[in-house]
Structure formats: structure tokens, C-alpha cells
C-alpha atoms as a PDB file:
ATOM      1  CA  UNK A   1      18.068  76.774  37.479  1.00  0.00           C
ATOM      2  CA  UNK A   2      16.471  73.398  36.330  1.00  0.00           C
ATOM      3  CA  UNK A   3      17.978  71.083  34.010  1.00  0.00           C
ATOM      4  CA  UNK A   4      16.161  70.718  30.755  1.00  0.00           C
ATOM      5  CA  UNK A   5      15.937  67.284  30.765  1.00  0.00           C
ATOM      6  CA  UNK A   6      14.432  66.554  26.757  1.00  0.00           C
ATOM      7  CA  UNK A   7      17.207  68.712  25.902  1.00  0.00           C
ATOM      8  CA  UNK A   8      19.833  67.180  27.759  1.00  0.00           C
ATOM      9  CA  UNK A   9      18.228  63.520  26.547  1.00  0.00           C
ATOM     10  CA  UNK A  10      18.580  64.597  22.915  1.00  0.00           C
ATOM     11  CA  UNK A  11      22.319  65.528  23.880  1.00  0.00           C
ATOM     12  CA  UNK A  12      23.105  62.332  25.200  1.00  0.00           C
ATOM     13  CA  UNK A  13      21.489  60.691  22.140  1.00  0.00           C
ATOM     14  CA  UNK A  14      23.177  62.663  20.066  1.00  0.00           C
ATOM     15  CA  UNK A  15      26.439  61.594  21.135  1.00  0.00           C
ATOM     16  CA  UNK A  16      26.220  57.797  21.667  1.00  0.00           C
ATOM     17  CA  UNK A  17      24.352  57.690  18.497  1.00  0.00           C
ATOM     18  CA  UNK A  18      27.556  60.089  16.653  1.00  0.00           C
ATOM     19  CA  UNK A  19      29.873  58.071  18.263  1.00  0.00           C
ATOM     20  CA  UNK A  20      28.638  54.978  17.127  1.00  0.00           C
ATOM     21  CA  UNK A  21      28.717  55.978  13.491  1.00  0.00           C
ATOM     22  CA  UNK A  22      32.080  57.698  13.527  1.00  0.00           C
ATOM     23  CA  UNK A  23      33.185  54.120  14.529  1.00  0.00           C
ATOM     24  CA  UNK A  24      31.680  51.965  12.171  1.00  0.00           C
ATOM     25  CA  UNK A  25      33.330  54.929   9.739  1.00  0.00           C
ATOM     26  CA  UNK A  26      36.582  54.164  11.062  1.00  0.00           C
ATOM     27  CA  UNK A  27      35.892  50.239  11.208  1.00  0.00           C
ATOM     28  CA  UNK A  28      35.445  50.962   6.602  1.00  0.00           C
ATOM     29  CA  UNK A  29      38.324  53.020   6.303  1.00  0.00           C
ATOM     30  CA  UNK A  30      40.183  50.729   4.486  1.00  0.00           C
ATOM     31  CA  UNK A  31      37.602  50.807   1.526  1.00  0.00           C
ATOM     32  CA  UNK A  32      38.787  53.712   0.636  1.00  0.00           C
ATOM     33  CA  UNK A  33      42.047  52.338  -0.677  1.00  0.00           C
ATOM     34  CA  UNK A  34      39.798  48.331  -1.944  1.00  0.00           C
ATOM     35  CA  UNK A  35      36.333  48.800  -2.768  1.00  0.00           C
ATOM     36  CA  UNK A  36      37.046  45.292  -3.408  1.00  0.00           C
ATOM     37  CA  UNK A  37      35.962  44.485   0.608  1.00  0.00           C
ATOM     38  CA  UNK A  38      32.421  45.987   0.261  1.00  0.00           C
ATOM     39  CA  UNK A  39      31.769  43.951  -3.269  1.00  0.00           C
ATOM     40  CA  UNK A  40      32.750  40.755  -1.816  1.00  0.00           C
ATOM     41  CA  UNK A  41      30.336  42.046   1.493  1.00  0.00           C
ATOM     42  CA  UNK A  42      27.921  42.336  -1.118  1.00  0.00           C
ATOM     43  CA  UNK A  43      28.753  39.102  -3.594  1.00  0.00           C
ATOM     44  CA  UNK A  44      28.146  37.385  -0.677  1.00  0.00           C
ATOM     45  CA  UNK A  45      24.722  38.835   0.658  1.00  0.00           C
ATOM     46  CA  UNK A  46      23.555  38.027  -3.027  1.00  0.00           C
ATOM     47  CA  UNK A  47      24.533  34.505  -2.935  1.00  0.00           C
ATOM     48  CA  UNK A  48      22.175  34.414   0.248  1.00  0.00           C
ATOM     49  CA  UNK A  49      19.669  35.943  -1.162  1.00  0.00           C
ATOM     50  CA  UNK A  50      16.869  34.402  -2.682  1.00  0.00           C
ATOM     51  CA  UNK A  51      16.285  35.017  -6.106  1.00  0.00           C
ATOM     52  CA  UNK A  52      12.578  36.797  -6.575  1.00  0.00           C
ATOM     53  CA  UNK A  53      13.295  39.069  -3.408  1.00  0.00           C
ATOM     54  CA  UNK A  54      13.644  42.530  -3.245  1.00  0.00           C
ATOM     55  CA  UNK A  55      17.129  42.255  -2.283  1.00  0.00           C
ATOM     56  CA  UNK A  56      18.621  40.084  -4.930  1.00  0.00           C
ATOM     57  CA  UNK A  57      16.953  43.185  -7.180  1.00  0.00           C
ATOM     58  CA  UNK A  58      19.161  45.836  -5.260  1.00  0.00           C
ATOM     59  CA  UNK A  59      22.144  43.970  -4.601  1.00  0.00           C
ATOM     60  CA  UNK A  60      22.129  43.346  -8.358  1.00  0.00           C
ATOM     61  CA  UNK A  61      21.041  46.827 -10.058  1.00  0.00           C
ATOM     62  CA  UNK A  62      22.440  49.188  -7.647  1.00  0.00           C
ATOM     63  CA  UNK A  63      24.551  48.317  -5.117  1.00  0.00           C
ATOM     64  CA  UNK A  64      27.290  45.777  -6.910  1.00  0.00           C
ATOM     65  CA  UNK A  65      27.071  47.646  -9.614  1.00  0.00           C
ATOM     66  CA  UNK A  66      27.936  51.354  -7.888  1.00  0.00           C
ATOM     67  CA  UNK A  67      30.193  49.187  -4.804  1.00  0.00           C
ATOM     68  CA  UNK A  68      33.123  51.466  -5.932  1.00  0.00           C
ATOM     69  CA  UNK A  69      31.511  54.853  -5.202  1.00  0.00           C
ATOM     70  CA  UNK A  70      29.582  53.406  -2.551  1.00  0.00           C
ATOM     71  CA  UNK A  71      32.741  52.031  -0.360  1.00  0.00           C
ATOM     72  CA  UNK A  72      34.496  55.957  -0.588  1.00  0.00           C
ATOM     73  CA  UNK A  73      30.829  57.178   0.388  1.00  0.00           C
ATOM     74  CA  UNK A  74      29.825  54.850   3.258  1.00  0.00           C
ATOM     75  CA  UNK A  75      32.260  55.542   4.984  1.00  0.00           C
ATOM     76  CA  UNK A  76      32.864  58.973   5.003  1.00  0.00           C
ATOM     77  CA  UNK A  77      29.250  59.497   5.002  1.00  0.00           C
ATOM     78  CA  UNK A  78      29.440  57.939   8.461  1.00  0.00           C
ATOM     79  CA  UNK A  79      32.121  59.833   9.777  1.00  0.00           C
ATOM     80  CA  UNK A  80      30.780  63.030   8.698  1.00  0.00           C
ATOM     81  CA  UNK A  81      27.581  62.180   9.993  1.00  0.00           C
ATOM     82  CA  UNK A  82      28.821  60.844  13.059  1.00  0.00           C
ATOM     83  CA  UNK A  83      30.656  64.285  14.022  1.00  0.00           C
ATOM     84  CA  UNK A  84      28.048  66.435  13.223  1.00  0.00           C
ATOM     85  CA  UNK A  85      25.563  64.413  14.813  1.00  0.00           C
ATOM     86  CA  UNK A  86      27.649  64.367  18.105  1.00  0.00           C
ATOM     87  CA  UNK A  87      28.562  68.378  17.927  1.00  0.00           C
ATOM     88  CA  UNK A  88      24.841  69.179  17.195  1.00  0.00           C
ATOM     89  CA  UNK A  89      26.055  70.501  13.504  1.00  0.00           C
ATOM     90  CA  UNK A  90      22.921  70.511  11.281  1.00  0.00           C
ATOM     91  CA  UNK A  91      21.802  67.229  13.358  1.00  0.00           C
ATOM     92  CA  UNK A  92      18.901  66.725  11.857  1.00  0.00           C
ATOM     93  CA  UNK A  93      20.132  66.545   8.310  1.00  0.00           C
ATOM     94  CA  UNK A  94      22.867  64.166   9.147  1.00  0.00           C
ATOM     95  CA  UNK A  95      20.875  62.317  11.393  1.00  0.00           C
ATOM     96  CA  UNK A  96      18.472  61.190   8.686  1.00  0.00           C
ATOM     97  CA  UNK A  97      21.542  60.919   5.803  1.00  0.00           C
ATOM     98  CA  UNK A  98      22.755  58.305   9.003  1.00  0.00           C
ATOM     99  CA  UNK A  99      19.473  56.450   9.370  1.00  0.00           C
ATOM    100  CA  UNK A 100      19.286  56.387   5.191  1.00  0.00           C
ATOM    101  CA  UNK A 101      22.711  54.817   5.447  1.00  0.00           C
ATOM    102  CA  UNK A 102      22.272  52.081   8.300  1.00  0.00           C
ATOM    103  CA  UNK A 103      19.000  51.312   6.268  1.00  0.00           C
ATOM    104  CA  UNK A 104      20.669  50.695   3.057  1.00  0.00           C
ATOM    105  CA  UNK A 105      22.626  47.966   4.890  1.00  0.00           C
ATOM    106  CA  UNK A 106      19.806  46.649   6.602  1.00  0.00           C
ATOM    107  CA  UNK A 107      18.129  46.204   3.163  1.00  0.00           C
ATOM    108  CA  UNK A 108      21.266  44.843   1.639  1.00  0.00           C
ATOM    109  CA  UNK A 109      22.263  42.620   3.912  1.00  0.00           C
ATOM    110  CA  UNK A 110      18.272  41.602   3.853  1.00  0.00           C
ATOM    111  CA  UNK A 111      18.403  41.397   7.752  1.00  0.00           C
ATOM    112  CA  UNK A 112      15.464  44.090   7.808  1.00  0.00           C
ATOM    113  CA  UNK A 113      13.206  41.163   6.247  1.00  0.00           C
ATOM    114  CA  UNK A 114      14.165  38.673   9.161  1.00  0.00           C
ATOM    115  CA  UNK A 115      12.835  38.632  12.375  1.00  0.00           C
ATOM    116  CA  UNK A 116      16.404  38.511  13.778  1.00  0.00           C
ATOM    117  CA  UNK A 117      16.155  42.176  13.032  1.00  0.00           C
ATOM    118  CA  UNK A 118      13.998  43.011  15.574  1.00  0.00           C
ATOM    119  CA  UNK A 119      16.338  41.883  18.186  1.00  0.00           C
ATOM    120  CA  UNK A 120      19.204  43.006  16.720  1.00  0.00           C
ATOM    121  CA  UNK A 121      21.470  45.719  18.103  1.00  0.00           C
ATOM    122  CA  UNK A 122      22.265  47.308  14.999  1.00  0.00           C
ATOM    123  CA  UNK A 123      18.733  47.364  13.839  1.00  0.00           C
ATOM    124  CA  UNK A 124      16.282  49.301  15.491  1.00  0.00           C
ATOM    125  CA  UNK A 125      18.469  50.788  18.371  1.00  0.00           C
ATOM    126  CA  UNK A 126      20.408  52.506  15.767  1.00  0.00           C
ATOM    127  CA  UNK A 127      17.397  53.346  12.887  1.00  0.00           C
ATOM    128  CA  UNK A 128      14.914  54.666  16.119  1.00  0.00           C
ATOM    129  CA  UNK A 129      17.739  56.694  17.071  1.00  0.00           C
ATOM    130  CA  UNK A 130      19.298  58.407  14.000  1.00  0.00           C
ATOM    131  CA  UNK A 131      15.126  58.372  13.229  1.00  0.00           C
ATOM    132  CA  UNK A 132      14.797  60.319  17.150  1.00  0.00           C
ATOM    133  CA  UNK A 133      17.413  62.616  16.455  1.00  0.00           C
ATOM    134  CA  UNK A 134      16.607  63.071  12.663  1.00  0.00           C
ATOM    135  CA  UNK A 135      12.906  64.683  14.357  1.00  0.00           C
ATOM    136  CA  UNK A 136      13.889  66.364  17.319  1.00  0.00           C
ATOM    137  CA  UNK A 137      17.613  67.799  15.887  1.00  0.00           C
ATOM    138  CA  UNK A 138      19.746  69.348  18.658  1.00  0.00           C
ATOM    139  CA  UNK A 139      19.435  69.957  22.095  1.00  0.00           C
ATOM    140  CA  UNK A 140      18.670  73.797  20.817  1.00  0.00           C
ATOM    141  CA  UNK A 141      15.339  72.927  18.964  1.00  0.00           C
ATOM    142  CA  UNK A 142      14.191  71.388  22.237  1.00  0.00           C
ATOM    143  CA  UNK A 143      15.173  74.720  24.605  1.00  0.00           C
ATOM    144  CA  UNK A 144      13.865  76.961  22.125  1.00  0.00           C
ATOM    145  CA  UNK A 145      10.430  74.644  21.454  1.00  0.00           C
ATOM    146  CA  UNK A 146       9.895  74.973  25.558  1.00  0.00           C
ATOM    147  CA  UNK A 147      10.571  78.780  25.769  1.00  0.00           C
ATOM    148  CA  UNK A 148       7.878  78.951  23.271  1.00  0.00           C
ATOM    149  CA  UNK A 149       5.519  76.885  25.655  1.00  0.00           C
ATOM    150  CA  UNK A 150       6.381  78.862  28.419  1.00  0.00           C
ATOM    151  CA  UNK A 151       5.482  82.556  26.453  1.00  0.00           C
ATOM    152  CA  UNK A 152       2.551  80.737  24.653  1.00  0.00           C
END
């Protein structure tokens, strides 16, 4: 019997990539009881910001404003996500609700306007592969997409 290899490459994705958010979950844990640590994360990223940009506008209308419900969403959002990802539980779904997540930092912090971002390990390591996971879902899709190839 021969190893499916995309299959078993989408597993292993799936699992660094879950693990990976189920840690930086963990890591904002303590927001949950001071949503006070994500508004001063994002008091501060406005400060940097320059005025006219499209982050100032975010930081300022939606993320400040909504830091409250946003540091009891983030992360549980990236638990959830995390553990789903990694079990193969509705991957896609919770692959892209990842990717939307790490993005939404990535805009906020406005280190997706830099070109620090491109060698950054947070940046496109993790958006390509919530992105990669959020296509090709769970190692399932891929066996199922081949044994169609091989009746077709």
C-alpha cells in the first residue's frame, strides 16, 4: 500500500499550523479576565501609526473601540481553531476563520504594509498556511479527490 503523500502533507500542515494557533490562544488567555492588555496592544499600534493610513482608520473605528469583545474572541477563536484545525474538524472553515484572525493582526499591527512582513515568521508562513489548509481542508478531501482521479 502506498502512502498518500498530498494527504499525509495536508496532515502534517494541519497540525503544526493547529498547534501554532492553540499556542498563541494560550499565550492571550489572560485577556479573558483584562481586555485592558489588548487595548494598550492596540493604543500603542495607533500611536505608531500614521495618521491618513488605513490603519489609524481601523485601529480607531473598530478595533479600540470593540477591544473588549475582541480580547474574549481572539483568543478563543484561536484555540478553537487551532484544535479543529489539528483534528481535521471542519478544517477548512476554521482554517480560513484562523487566517481572517492572524490577518486582522497583521493589519492592526500595520506590519502587512512593511516590507518586514515579507520576512517575517508570523506573516506569510502562517497566512499561506491557514490560506493552504483553508483550500485543500483535511487529509480526507485529498484521498477522496485522488480516488476520483483514479475511477475518472
Amino acid at each position: 500500500m502506498a502512502i498518500d503523500r498530498q494527504a499525509a502533507g495536508i496532515a502534517i500542515l494541519r497540525l503544526f499550523i493547529g498547534a501554532f494557533f492553540i499556542f498563541e490562544g494560550l499565550g492571550k488567555f489572560r485577556w479573558f479576565g483584562d481586555p485592558s492588555i489588548l487595548r494598550a496592544q492596540l493604543t500603542e499600534w495607533l500611536a505608531g501609526a500614521p495618521p491618513a493610513s488605513f490603519t489609524h482608520a481601523y485601529l480607531e473605528r473598530f478595533a479600540i473601540p470593540g477591544a473588549a469583545v475582541f480580547a474574549r474572541l481572539v483568543p478563543l477563536g484561536e484555540m478553537a481553531s487551532g484544535v479543529a484545525i489539528a483534528l481535521g474538524a471542519w478544517p477548512r472553515a476554521f482554517a480560513l476563520i484562523a487566517f481572517l484572525m492572524a490577518l486582522n493582526f497583521h493589519v492592526a499591527s500595520g506590519a502587512l504594509f512593511k516590507y518586514s512582513f515579507l520576512t517575517n515568521g508570523y506573516g506569510l508562513p502562517v497566512l499561506g498556511s491557514a490560506l493552504a489548509v483553508a483550500f485543500a481542508g483535511g487529509a480526507e478531501r485529498a484521498r477522496a479527490v485522488k480516488r476520483a482521479r483514479v475511477k475518472g
